[in-house]
N, C-alpha and C. Protein backbone atom coordinates (compact mmCIF):
# COMPACT_ATOMS: atom_id res chain seq x y z
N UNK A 1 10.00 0.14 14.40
CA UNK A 1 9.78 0.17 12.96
C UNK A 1 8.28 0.28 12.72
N UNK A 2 7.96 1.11 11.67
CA UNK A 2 6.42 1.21 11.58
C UNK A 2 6.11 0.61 10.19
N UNK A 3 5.06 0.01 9.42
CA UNK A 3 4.82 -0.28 8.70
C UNK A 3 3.28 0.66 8.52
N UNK A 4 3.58 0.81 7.06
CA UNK A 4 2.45 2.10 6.64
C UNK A 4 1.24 1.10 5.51
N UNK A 5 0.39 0.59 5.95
CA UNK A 5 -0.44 -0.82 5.14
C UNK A 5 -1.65 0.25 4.46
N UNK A 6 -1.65 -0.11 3.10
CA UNK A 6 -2.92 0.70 2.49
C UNK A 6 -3.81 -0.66 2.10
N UNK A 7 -5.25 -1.04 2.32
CA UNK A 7 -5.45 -1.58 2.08
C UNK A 7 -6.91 -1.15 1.05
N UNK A 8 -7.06 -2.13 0.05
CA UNK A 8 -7.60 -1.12 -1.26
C UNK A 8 -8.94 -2.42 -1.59
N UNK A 9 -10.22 -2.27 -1.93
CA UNK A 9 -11.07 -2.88 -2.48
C UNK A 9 -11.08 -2.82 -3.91
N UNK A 10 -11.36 -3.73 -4.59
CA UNK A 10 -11.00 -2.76 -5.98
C UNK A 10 -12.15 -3.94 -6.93
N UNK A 11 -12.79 -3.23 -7.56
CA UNK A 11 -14.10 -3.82 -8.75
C UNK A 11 -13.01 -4.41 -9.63
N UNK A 12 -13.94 -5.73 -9.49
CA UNK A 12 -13.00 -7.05 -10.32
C UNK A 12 -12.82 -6.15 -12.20
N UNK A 13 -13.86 -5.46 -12.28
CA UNK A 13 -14.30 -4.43 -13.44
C UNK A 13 -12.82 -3.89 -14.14
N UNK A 14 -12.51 -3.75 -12.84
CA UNK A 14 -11.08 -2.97 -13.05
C UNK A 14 -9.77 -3.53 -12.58
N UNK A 15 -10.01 -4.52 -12.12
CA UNK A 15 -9.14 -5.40 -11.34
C UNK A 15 -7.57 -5.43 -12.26
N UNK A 16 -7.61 -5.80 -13.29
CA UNK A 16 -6.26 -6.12 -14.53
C UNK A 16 -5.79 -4.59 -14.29
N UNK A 17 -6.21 -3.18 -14.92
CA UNK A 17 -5.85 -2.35 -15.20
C UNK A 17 -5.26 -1.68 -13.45
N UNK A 18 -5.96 -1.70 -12.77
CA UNK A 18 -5.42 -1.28 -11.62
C UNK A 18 -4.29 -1.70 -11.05
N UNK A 19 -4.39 -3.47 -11.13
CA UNK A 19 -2.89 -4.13 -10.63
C UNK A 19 -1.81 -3.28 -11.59
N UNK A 20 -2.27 -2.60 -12.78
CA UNK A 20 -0.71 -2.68 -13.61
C UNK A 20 -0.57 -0.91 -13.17
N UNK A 21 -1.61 -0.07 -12.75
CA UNK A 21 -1.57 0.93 -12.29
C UNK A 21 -0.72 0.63 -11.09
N UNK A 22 -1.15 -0.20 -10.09
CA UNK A 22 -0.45 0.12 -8.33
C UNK A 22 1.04 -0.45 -8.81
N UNK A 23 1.28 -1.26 -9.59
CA UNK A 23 2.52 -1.48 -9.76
C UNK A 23 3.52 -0.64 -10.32
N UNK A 24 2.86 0.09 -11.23
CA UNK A 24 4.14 1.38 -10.91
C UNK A 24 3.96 2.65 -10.25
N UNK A 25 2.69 2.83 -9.05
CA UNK A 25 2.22 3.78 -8.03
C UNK A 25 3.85 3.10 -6.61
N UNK A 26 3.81 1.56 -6.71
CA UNK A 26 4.60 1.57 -5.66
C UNK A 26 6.23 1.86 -5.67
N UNK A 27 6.76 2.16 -6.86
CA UNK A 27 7.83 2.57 -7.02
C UNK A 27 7.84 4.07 -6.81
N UNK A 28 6.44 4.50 -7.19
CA UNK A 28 6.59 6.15 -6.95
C UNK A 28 6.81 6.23 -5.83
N UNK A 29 6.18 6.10 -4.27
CA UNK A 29 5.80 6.01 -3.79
C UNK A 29 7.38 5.29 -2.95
N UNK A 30 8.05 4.35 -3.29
CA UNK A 30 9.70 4.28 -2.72
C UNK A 30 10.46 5.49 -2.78
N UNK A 31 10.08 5.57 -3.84
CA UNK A 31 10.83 6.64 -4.12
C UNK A 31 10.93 8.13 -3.54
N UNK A 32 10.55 8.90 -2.67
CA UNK A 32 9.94 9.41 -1.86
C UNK A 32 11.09 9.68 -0.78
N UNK A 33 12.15 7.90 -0.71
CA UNK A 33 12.95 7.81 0.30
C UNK A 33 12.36 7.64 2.00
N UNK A 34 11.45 7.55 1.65
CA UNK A 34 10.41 7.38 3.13
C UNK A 34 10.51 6.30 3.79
N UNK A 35 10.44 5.07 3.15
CA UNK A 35 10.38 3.87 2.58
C UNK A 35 11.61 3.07 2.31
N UNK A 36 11.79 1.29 2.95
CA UNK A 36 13.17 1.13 2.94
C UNK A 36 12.39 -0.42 1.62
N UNK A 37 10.97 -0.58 1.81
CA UNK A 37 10.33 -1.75 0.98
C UNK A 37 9.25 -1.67 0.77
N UNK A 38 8.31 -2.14 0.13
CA UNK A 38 6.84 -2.64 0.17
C UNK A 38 6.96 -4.23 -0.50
N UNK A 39 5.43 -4.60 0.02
CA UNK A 39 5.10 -5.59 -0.53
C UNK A 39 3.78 -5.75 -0.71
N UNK A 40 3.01 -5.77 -2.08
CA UNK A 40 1.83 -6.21 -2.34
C UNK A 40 1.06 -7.32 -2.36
N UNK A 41 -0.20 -7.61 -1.81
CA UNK A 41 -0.33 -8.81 -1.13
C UNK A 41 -1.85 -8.70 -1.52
N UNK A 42 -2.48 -9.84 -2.00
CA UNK A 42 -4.08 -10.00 -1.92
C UNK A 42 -4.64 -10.78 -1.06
N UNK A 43 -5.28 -10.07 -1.00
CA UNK A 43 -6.50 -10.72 0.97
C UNK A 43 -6.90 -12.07 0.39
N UNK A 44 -7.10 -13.16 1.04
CA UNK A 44 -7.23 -14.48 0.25
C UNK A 44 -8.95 -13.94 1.09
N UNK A 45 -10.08 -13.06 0.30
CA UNK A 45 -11.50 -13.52 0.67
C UNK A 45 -11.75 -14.08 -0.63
N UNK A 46 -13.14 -14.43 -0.07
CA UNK A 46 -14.25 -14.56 -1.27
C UNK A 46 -15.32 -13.72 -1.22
N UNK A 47 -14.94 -13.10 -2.45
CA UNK A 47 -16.41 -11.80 -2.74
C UNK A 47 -16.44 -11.46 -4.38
N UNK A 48 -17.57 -11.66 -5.15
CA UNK A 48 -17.97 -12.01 -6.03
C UNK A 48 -17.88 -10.72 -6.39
N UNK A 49 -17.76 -9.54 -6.37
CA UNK A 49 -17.43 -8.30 -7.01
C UNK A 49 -16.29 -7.50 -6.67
N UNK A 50 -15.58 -8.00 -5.70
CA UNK A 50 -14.52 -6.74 -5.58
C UNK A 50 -13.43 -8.01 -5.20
N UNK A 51 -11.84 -7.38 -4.89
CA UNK A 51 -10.80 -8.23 -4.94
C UNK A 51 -10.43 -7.16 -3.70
N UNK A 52 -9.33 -7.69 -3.01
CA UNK A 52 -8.67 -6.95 -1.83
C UNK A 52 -7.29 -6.75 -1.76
N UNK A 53 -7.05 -5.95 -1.82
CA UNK A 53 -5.14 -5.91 -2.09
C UNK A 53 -4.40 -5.57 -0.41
N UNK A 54 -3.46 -5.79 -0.07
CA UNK A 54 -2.80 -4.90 1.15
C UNK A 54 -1.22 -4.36 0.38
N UNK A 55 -1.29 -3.48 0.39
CA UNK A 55 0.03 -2.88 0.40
C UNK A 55 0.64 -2.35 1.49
N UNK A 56 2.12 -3.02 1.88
CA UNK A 56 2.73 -2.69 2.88
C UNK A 56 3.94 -1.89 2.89
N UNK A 57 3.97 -0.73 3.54
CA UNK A 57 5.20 0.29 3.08
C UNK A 57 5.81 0.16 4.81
N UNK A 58 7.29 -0.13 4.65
CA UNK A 58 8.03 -0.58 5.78
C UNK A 58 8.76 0.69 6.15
N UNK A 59 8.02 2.07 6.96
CA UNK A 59 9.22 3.17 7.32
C UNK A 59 10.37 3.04 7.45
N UNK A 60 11.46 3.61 7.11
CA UNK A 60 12.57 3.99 7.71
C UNK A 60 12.50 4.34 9.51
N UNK A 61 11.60 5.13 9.48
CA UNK A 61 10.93 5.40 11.24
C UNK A 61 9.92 6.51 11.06
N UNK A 62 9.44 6.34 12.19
CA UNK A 62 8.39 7.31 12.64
C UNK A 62 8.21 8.50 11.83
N UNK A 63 9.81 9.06 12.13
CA UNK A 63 9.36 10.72 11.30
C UNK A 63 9.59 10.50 10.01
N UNK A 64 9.89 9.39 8.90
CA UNK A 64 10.27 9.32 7.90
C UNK A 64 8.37 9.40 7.68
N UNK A 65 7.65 8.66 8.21
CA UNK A 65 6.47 8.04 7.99
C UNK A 65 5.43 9.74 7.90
N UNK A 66 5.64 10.73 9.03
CA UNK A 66 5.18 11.87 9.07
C UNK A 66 5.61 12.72 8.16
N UNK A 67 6.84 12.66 7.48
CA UNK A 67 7.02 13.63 6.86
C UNK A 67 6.57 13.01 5.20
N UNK A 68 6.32 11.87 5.01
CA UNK A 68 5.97 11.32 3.77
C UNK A 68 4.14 11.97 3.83
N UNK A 69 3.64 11.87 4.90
CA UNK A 69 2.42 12.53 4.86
C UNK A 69 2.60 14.08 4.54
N UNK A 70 3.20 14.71 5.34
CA UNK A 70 3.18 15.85 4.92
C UNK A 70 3.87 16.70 3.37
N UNK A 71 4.87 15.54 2.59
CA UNK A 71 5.05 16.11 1.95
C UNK A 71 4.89 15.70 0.24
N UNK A 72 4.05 14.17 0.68
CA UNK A 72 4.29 13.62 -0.74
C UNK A 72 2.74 12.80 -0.48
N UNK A 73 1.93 12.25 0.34
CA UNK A 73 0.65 11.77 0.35
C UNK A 73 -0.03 12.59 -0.51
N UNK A 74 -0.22 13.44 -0.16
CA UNK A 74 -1.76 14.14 -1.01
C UNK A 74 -1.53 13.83 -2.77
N UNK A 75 -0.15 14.36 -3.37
CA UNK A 75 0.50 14.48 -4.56
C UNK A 75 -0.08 13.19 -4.50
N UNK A 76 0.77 11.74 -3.93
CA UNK A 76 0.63 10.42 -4.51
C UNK A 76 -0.73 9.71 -4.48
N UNK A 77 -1.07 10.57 -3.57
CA UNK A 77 -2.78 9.38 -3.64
C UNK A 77 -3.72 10.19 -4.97
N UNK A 78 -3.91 11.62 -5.00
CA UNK A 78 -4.28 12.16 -6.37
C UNK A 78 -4.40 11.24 -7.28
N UNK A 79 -3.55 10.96 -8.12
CA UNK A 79 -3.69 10.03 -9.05
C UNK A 79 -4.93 8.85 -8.46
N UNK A 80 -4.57 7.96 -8.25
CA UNK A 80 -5.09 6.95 -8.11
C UNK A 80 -6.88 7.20 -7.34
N UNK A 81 -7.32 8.52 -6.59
CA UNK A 81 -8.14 8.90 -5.99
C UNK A 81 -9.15 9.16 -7.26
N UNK A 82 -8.53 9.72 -8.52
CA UNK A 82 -9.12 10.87 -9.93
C UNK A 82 -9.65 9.19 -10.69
N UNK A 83 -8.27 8.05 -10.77
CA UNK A 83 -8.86 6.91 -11.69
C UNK A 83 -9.74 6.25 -11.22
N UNK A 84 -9.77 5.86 -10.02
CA UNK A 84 -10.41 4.90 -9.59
C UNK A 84 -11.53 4.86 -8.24
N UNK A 85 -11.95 6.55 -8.01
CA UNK A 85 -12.65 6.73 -7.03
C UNK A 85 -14.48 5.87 -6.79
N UNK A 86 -14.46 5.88 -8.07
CA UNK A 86 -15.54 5.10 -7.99
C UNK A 86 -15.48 3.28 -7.95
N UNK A 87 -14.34 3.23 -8.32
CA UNK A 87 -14.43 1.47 -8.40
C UNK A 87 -13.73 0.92 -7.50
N UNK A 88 -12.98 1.68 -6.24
CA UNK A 88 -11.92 1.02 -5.52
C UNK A 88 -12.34 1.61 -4.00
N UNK A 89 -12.09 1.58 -2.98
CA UNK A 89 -12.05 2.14 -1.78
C UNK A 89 -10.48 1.60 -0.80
N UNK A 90 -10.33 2.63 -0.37
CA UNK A 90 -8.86 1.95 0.31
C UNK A 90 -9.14 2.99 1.50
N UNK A 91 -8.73 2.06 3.08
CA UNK A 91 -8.41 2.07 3.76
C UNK A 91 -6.69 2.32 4.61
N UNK A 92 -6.37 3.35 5.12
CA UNK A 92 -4.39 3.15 5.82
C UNK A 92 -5.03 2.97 6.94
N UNK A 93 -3.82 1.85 6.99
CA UNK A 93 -3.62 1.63 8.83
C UNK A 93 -2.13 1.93 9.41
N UNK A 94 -1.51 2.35 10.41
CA UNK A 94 -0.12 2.14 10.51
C UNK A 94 0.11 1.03 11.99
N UNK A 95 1.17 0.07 11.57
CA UNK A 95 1.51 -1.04 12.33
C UNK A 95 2.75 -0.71 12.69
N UNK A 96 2.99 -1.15 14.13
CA UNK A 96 3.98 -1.12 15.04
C UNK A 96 4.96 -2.35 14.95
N UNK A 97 5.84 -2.21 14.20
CA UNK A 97 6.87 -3.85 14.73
C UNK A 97 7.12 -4.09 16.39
N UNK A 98 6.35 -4.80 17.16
CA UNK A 98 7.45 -5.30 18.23
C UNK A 98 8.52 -5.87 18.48
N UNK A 99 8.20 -6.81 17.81
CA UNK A 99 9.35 -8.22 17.28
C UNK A 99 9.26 -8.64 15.85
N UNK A 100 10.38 -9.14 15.77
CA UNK A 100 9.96 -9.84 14.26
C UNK A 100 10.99 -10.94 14.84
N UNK A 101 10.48 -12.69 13.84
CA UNK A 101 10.90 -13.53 14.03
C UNK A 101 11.44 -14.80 12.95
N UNK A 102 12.43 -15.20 12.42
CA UNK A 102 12.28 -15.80 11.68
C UNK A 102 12.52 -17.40 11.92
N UNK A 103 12.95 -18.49 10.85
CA UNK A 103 13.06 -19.78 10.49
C UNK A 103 14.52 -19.40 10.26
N UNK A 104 15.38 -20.59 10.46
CA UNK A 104 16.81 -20.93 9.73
C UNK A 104 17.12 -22.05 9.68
N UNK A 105 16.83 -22.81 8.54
CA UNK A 105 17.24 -24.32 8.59
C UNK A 105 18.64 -24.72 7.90
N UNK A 106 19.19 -24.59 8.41
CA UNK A 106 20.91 -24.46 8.60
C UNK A 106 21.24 -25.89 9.15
């Protein structure tokens, strides 16, 4: 399983308007069918001008993950590249599940 993590800096400036932007970027962005979840997550730092988000997009698999690049990245990042190029910077990484493990208190 691959997980597709965008991780985004974003000027506290703009901080309100952007959260309500990525929140309906990540439905676009399911939608795609690439994608079986995400989950948006803020970096617990401390930094007096910018905030840190991780967004995590959970492939379907590998080629779901390649063909979302090839056929819907450029389209989906556009937007968000035109609003916020100056106040945000984002970083992708892609993560490998080895294991996953949980709790059951049963």
């Amino acid at each position: 399983m691959i997980i597709y993590n965008v991780t985004v800096n974003v000027d506290k400036t703009i901080n309100k308007e952007w959260l309500i932007w990525i929140k309906e970027h990540i439905p676009e962005v399911l939608a795609t069918g690439k994608f079986k979840e995400a989950k948006l997550t803020k970096v617990l730092v401390t930094d007096d001008e910018t905030d840190t988000y991780s967004i995590q997009y959970r492939a379907h698999s590998r080629e779901a993950l390649d063909a979302y690049y090839a056929e819907d990245a450029e389209r989906l990042r556009g937007d968000g590249l035109k609003r916020w190029a100056d106040k945000s910077l984002a970083f992708r990484t892609e993560l490998e599940i080895i294991d996953e493990y949980s709790v059951n208190f049963n």
